[in-house]
PDB file of N, CA and C in Angstrom:
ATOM      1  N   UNK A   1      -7.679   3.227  42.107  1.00  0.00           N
ATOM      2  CA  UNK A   1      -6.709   2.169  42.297  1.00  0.00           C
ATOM      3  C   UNK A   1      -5.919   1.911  41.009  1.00  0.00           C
ATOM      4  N   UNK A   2      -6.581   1.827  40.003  1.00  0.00           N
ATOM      5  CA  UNK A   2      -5.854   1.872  38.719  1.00  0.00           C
ATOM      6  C   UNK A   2      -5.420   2.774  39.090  1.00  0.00           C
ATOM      7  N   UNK A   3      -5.256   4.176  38.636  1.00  0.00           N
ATOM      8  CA  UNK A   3      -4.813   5.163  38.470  1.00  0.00           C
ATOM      9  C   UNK A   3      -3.537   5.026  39.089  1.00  0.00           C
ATOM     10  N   UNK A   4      -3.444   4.548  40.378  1.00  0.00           N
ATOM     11  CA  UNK A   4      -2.080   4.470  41.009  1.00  0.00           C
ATOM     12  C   UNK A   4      -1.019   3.167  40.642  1.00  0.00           C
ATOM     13  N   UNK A   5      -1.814   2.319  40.062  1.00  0.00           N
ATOM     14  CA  UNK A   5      -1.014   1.200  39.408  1.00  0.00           C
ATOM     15  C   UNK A   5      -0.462   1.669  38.551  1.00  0.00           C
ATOM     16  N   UNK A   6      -1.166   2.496  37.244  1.00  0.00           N
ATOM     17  CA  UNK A   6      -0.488   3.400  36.116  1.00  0.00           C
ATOM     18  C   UNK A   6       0.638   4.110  36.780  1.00  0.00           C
ATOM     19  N   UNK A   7       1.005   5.386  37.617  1.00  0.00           N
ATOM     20  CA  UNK A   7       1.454   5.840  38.126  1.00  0.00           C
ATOM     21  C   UNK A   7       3.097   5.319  38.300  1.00  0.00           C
ATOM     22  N   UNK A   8       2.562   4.048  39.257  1.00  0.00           N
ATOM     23  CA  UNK A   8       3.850   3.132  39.586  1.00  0.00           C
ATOM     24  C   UNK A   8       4.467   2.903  38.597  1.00  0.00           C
ATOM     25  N   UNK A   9       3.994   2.067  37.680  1.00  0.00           N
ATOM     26  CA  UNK A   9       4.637   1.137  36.401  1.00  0.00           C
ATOM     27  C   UNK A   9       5.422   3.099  35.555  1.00  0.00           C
ATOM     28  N   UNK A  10       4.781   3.495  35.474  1.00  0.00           N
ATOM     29  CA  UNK A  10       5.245   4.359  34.764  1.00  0.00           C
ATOM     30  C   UNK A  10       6.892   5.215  35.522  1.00  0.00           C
ATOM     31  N   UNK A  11       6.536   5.514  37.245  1.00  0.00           N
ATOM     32  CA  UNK A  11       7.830   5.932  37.348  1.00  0.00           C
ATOM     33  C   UNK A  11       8.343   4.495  37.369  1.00  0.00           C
ATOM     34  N   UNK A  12       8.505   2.943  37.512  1.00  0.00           N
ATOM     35  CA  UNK A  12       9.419   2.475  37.751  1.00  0.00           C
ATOM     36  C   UNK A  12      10.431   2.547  36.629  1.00  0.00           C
ATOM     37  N   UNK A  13       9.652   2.277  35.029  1.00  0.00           N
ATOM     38  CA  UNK A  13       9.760   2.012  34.242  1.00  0.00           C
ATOM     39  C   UNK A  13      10.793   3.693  33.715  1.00  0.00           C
ATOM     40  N   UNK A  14      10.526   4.802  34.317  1.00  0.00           N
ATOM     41  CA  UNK A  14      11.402   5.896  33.592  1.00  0.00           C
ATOM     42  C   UNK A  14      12.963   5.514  34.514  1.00  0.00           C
ATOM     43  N   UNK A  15      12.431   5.202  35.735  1.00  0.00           N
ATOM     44  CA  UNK A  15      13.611   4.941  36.575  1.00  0.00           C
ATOM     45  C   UNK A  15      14.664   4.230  35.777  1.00  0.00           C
ATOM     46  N   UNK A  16      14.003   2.744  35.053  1.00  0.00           N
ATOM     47  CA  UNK A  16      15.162   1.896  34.443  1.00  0.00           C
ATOM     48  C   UNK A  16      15.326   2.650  33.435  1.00  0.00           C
ATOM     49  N   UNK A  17      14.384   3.106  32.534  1.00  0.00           N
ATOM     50  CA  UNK A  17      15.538   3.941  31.715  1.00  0.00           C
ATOM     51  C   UNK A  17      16.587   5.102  31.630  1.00  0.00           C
ATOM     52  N   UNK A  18      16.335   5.780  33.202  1.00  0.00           N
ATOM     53  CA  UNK A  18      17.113   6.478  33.353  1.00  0.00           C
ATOM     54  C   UNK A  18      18.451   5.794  33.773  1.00  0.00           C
ATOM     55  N   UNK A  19      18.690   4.879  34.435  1.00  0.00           N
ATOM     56  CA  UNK A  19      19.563   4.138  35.099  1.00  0.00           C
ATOM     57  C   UNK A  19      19.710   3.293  33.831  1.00  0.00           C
ATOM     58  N   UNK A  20      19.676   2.944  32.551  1.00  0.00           N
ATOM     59  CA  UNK A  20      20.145   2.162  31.497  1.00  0.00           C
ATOM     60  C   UNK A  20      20.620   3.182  30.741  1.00  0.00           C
ATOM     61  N   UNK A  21      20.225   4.383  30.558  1.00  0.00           N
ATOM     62  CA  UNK A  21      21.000   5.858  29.860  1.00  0.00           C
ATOM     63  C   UNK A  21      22.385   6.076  30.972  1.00  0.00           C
ATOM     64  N   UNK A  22      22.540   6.132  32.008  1.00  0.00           N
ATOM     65  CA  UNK A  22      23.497   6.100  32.656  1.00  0.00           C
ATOM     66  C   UNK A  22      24.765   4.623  32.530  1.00  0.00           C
ATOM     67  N   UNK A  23      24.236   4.001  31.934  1.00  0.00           N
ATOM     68  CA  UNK A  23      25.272   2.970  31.960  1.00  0.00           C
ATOM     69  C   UNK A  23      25.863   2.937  30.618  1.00  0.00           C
ATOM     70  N   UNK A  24      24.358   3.322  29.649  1.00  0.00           N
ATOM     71  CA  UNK A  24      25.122   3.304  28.573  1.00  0.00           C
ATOM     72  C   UNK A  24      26.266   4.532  27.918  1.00  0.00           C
ATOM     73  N   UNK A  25      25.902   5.846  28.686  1.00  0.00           N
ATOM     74  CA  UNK A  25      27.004   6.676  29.046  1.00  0.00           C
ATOM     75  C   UNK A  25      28.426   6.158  29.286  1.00  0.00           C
ATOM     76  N   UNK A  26      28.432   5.364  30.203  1.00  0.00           N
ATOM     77  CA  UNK A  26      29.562   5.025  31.050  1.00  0.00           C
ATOM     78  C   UNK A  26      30.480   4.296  29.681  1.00  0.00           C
ATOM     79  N   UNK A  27      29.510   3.559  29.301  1.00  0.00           N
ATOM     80  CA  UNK A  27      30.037   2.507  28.146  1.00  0.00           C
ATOM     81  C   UNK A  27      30.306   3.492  26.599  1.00  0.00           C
ATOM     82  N   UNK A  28      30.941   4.601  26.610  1.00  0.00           N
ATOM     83  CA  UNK A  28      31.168   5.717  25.539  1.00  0.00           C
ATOM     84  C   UNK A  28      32.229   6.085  25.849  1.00  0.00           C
ATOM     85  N   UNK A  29      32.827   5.521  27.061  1.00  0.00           N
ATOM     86  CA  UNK A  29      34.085   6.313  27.229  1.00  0.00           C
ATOM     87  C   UNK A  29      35.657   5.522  26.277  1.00  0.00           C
ATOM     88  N   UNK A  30      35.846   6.201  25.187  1.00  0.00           N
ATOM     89  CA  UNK A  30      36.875   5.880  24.271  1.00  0.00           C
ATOM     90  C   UNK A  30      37.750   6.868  24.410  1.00  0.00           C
ATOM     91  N   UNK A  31      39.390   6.657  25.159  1.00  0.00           N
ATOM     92  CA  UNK A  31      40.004   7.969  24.694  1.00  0.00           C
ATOM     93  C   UNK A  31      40.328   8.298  23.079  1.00  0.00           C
ATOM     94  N   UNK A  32      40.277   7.534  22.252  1.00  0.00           N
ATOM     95  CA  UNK A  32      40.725   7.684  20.637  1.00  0.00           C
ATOM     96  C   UNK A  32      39.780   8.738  20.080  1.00  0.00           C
ATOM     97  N   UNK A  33      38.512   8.868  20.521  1.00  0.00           N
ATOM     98  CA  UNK A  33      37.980  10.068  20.243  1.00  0.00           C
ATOM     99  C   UNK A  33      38.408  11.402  20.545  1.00  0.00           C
ATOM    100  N   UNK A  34      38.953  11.116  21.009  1.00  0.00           N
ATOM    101  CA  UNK A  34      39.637  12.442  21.597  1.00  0.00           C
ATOM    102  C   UNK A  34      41.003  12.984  20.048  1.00  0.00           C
ATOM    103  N   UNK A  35      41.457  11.757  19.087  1.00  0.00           N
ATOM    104  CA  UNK A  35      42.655  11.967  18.761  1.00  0.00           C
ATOM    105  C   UNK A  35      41.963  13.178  17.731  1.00  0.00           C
ATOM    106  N   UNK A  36      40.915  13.666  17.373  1.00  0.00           N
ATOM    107  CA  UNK A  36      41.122  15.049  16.841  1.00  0.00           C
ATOM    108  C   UNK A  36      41.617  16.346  17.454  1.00  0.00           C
ATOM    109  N   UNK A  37      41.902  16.327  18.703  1.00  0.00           N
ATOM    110  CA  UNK A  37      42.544  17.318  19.663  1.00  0.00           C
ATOM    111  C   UNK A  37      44.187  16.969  19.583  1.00  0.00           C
ATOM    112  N   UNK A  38      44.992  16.002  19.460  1.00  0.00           N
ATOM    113  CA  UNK A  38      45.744  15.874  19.569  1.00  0.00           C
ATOM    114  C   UNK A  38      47.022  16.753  19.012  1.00  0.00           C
ATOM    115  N   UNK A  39      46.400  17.741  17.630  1.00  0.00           N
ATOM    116  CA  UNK A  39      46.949  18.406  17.072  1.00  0.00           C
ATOM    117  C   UNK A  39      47.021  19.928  18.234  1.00  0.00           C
ATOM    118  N   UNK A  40      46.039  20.334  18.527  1.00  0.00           N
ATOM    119  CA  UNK A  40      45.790  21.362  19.063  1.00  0.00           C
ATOM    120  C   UNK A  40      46.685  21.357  20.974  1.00  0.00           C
ATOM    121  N   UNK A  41      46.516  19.696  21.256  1.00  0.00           N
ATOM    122  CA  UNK A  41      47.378  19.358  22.794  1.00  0.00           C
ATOM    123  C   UNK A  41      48.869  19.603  22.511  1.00  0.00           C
ATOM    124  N   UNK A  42      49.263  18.967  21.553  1.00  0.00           N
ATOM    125  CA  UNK A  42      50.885  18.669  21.453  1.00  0.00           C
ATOM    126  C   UNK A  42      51.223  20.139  20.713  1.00  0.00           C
ATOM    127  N   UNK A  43      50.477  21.582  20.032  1.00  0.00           N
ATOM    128  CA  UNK A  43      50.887  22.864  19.712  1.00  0.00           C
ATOM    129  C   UNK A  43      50.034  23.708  20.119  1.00  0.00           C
ATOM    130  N   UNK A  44      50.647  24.986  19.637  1.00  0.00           N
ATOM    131  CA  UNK A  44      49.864  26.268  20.380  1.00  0.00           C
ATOM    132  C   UNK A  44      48.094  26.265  19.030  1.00  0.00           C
ATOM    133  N   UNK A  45      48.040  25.827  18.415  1.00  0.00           N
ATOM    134  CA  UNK A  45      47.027  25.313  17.285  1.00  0.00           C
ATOM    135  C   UNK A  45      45.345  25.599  18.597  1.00  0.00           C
ATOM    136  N   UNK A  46      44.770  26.649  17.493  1.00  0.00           N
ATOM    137  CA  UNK A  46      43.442  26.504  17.903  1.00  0.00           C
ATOM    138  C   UNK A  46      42.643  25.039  17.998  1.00  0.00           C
ATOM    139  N   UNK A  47      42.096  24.556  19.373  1.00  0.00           N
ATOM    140  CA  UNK A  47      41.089  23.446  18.528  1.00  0.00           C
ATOM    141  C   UNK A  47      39.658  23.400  17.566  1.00  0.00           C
ATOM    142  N   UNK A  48      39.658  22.304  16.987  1.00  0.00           N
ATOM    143  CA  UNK A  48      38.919  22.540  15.981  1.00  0.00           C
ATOM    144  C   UNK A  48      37.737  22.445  16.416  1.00  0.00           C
ATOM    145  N   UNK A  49      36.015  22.267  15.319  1.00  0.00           N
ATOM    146  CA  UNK A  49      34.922  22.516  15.955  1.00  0.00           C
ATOM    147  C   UNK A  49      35.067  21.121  16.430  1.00  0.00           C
ATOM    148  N   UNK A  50      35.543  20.088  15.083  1.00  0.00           N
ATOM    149  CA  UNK A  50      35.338  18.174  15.988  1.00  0.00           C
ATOM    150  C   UNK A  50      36.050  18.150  17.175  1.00  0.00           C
ATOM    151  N   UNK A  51      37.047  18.548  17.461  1.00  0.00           N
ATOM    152  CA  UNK A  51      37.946  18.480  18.556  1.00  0.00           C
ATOM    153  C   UNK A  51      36.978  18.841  19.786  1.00  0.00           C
ATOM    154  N   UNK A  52      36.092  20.110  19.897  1.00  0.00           N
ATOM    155  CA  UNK A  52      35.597  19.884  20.914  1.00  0.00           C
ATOM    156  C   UNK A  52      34.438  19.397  20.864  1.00  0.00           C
ATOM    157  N   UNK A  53      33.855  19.058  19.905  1.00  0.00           N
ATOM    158  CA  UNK A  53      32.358  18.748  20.043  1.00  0.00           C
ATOM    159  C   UNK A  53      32.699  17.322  20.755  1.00  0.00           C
ATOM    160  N   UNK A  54      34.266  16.131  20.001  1.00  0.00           N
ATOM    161  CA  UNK A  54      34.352  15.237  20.782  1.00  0.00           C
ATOM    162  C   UNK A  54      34.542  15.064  22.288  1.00  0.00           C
ATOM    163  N   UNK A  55      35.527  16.516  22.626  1.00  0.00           N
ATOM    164  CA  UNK A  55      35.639  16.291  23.968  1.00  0.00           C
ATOM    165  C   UNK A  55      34.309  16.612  25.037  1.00  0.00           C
ATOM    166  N   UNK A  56      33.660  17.181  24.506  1.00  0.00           N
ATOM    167  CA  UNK A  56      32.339  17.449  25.224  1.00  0.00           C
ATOM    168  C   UNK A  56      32.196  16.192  25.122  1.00  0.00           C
ATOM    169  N   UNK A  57      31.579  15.635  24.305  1.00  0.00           N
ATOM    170  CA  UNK A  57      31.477  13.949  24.375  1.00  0.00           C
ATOM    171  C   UNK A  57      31.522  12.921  25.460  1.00  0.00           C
ATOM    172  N   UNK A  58      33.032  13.327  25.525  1.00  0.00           N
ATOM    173  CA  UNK A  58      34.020  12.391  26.299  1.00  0.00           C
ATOM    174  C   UNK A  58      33.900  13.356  27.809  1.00  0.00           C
ATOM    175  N   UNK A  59      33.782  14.020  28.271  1.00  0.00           N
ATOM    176  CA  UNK A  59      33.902  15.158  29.234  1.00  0.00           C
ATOM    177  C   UNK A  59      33.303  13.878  30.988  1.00  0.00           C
ATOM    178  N   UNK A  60      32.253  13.031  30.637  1.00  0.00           N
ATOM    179  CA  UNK A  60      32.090  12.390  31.866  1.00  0.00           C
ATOM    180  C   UNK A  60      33.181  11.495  32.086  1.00  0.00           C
ATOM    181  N   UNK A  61      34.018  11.023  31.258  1.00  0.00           N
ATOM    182  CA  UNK A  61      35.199  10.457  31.249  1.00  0.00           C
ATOM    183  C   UNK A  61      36.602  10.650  31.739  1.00  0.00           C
ATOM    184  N   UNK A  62      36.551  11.902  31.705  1.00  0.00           N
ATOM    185  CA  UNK A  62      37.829  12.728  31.891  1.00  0.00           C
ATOM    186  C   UNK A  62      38.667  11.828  33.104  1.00  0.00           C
ATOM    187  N   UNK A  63      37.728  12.250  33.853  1.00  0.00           N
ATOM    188  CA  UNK A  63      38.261  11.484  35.621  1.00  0.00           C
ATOM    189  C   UNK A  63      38.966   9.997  35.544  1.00  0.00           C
ATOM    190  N   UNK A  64      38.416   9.398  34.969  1.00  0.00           N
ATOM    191  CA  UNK A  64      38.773   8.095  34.271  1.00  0.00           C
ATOM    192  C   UNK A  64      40.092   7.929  33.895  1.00  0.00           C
ATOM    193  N   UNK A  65      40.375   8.923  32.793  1.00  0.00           N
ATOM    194  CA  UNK A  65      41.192   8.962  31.868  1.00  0.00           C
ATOM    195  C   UNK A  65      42.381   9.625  32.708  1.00  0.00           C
ATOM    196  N   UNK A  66      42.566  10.161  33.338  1.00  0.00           N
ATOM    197  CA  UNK A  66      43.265  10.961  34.574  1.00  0.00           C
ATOM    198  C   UNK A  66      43.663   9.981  35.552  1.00  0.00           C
ATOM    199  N   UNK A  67      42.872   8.716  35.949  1.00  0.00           N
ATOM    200  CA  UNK A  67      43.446   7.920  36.466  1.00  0.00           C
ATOM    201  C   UNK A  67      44.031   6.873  36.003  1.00  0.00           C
ATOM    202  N   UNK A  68      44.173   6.658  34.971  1.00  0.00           N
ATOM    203  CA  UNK A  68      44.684   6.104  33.896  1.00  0.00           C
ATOM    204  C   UNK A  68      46.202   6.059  33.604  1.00  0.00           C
ATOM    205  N   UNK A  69      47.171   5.581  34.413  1.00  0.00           N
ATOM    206  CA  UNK A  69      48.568   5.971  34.326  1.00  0.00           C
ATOM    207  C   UNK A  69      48.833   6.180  32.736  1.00  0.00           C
ATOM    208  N   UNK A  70      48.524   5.141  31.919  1.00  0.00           N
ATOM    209  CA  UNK A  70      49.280   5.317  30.261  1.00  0.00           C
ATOM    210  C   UNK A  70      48.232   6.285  29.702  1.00  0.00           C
ATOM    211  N   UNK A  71      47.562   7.209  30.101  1.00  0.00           N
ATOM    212  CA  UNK A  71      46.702   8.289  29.930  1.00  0.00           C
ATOM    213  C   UNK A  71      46.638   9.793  30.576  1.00  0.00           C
ATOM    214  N   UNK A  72      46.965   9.641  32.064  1.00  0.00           N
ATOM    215  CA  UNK A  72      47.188  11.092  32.489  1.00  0.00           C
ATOM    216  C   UNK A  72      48.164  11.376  32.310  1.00  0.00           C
ATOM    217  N   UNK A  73      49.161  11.474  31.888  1.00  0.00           N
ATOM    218  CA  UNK A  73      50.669  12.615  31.115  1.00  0.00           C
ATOM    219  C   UNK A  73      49.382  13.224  30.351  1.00  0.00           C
ATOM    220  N   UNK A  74      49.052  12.847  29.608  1.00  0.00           N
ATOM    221  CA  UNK A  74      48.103  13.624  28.761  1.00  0.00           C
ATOM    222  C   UNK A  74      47.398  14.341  28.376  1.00  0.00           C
ATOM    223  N   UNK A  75      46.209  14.113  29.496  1.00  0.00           N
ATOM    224  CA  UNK A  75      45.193  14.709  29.964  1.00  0.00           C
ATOM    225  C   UNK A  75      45.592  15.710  30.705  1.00  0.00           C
ATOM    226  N   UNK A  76      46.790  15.550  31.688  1.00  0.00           N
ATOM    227  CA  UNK A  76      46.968  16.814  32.632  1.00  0.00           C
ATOM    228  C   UNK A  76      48.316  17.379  32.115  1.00  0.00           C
ATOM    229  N   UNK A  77      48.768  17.481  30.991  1.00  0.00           N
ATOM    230  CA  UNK A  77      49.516  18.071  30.166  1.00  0.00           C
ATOM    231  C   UNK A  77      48.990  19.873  30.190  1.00  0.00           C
ATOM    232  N   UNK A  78      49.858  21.145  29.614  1.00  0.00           N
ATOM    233  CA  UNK A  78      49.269  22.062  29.793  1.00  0.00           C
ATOM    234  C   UNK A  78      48.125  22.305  28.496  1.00  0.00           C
ATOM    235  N   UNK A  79      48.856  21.416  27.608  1.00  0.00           N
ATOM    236  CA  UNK A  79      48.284  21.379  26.413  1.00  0.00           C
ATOM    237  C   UNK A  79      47.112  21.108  26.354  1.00  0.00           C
ATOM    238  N   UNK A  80      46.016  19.831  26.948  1.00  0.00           N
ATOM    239  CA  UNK A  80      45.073  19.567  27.318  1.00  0.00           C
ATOM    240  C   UNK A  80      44.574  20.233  28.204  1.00  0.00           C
ATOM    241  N   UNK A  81      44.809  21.039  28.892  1.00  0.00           N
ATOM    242  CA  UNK A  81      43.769  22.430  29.852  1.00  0.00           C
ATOM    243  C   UNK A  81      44.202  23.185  28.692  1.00  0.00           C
ATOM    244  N   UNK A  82      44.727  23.359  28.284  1.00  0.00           N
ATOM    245  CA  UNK A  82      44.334  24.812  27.394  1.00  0.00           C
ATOM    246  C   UNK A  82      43.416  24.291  26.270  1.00  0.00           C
ATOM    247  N   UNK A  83      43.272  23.157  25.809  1.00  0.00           N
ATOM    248  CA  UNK A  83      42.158  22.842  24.872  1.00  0.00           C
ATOM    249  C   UNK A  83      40.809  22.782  25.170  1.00  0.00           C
ATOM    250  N   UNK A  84      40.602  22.403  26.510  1.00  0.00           N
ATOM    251  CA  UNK A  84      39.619  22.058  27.380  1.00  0.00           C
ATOM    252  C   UNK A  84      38.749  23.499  27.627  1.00  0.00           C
ATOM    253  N   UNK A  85      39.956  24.565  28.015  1.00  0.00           N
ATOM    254  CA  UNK A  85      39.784  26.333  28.301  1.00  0.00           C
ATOM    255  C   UNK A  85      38.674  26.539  27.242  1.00  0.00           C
ATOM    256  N   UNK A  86      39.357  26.196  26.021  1.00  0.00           N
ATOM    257  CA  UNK A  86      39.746  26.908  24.912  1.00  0.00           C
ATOM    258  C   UNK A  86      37.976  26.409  24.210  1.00  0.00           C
ATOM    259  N   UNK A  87      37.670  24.679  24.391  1.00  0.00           N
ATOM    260  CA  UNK A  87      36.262  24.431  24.311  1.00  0.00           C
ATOM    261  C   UNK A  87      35.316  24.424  24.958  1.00  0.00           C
ATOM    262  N   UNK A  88      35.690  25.545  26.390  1.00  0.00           N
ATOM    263  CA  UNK A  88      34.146  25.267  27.346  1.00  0.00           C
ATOM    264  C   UNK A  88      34.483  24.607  27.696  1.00  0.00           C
ATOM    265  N   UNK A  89      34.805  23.503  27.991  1.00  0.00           N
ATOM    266  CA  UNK A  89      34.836  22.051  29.116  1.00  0.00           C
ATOM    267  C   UNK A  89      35.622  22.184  30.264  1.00  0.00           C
ATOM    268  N   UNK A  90      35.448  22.317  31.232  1.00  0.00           N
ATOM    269  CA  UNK A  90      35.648  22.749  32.540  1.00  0.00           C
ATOM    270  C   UNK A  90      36.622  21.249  32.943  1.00  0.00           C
ATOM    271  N   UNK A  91      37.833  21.864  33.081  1.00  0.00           N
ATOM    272  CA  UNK A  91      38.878  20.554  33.750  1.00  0.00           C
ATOM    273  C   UNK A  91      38.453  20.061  34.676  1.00  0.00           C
ATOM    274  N   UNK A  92      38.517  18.637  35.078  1.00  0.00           N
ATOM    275  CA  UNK A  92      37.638  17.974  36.235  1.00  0.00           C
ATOM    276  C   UNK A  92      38.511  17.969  37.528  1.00  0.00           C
ATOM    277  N   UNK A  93      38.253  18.485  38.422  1.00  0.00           N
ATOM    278  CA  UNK A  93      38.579  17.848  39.882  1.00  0.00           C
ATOM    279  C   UNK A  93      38.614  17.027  40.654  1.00  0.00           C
ATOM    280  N   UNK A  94      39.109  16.038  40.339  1.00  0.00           N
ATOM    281  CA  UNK A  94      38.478  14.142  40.785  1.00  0.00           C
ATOM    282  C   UNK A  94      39.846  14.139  41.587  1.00  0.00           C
TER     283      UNK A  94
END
């Protein structure tokens, strides 16, 4: 009977922290991190290693930022898929 009390408390307890890692995700989404790419969006300029390590970062965001009228010119610019190409980060489909 213990044994299954342990059990419980233990998944409830990973549950909230999985579901408090998910929010606090949510709460990371800054487009200004992104402004080390900005060189590489607006020219033909390789991006740099910060450029994508930020956009990986930012990558659950994207969708967000896309719906974002004073933000998607931006994001769906050709300049921004080719940076995105260019770091692994797979353009989002939202």
């Amino acid at each position: 009977m213990k044994m299954a009390s342990f059990f419980m408390v233990v998944t409830v307890v990973t549950a909230m922290l999985l579901a408090e890692a998910q929010v606090s995700q949510a709460q990371t989404c800054n487009p200004g991190q992104l402004s080390p790419c900005l060189g590489a969006i607006m020219s033909s300029t390789p991006p740099s290693t910060i450029c994508c390590s930020k956009l990986k970062e930012q990558e659950p965001c994207l969708c967000g930022y896309l719906k974002d009228p004073s933000l998607k010119q931006f994001v769906s610019s050709p300049g921004a898929t080719k940076v995105a190409s260019d770091c692994g980060v797979p353009y989002p489909s939202c």
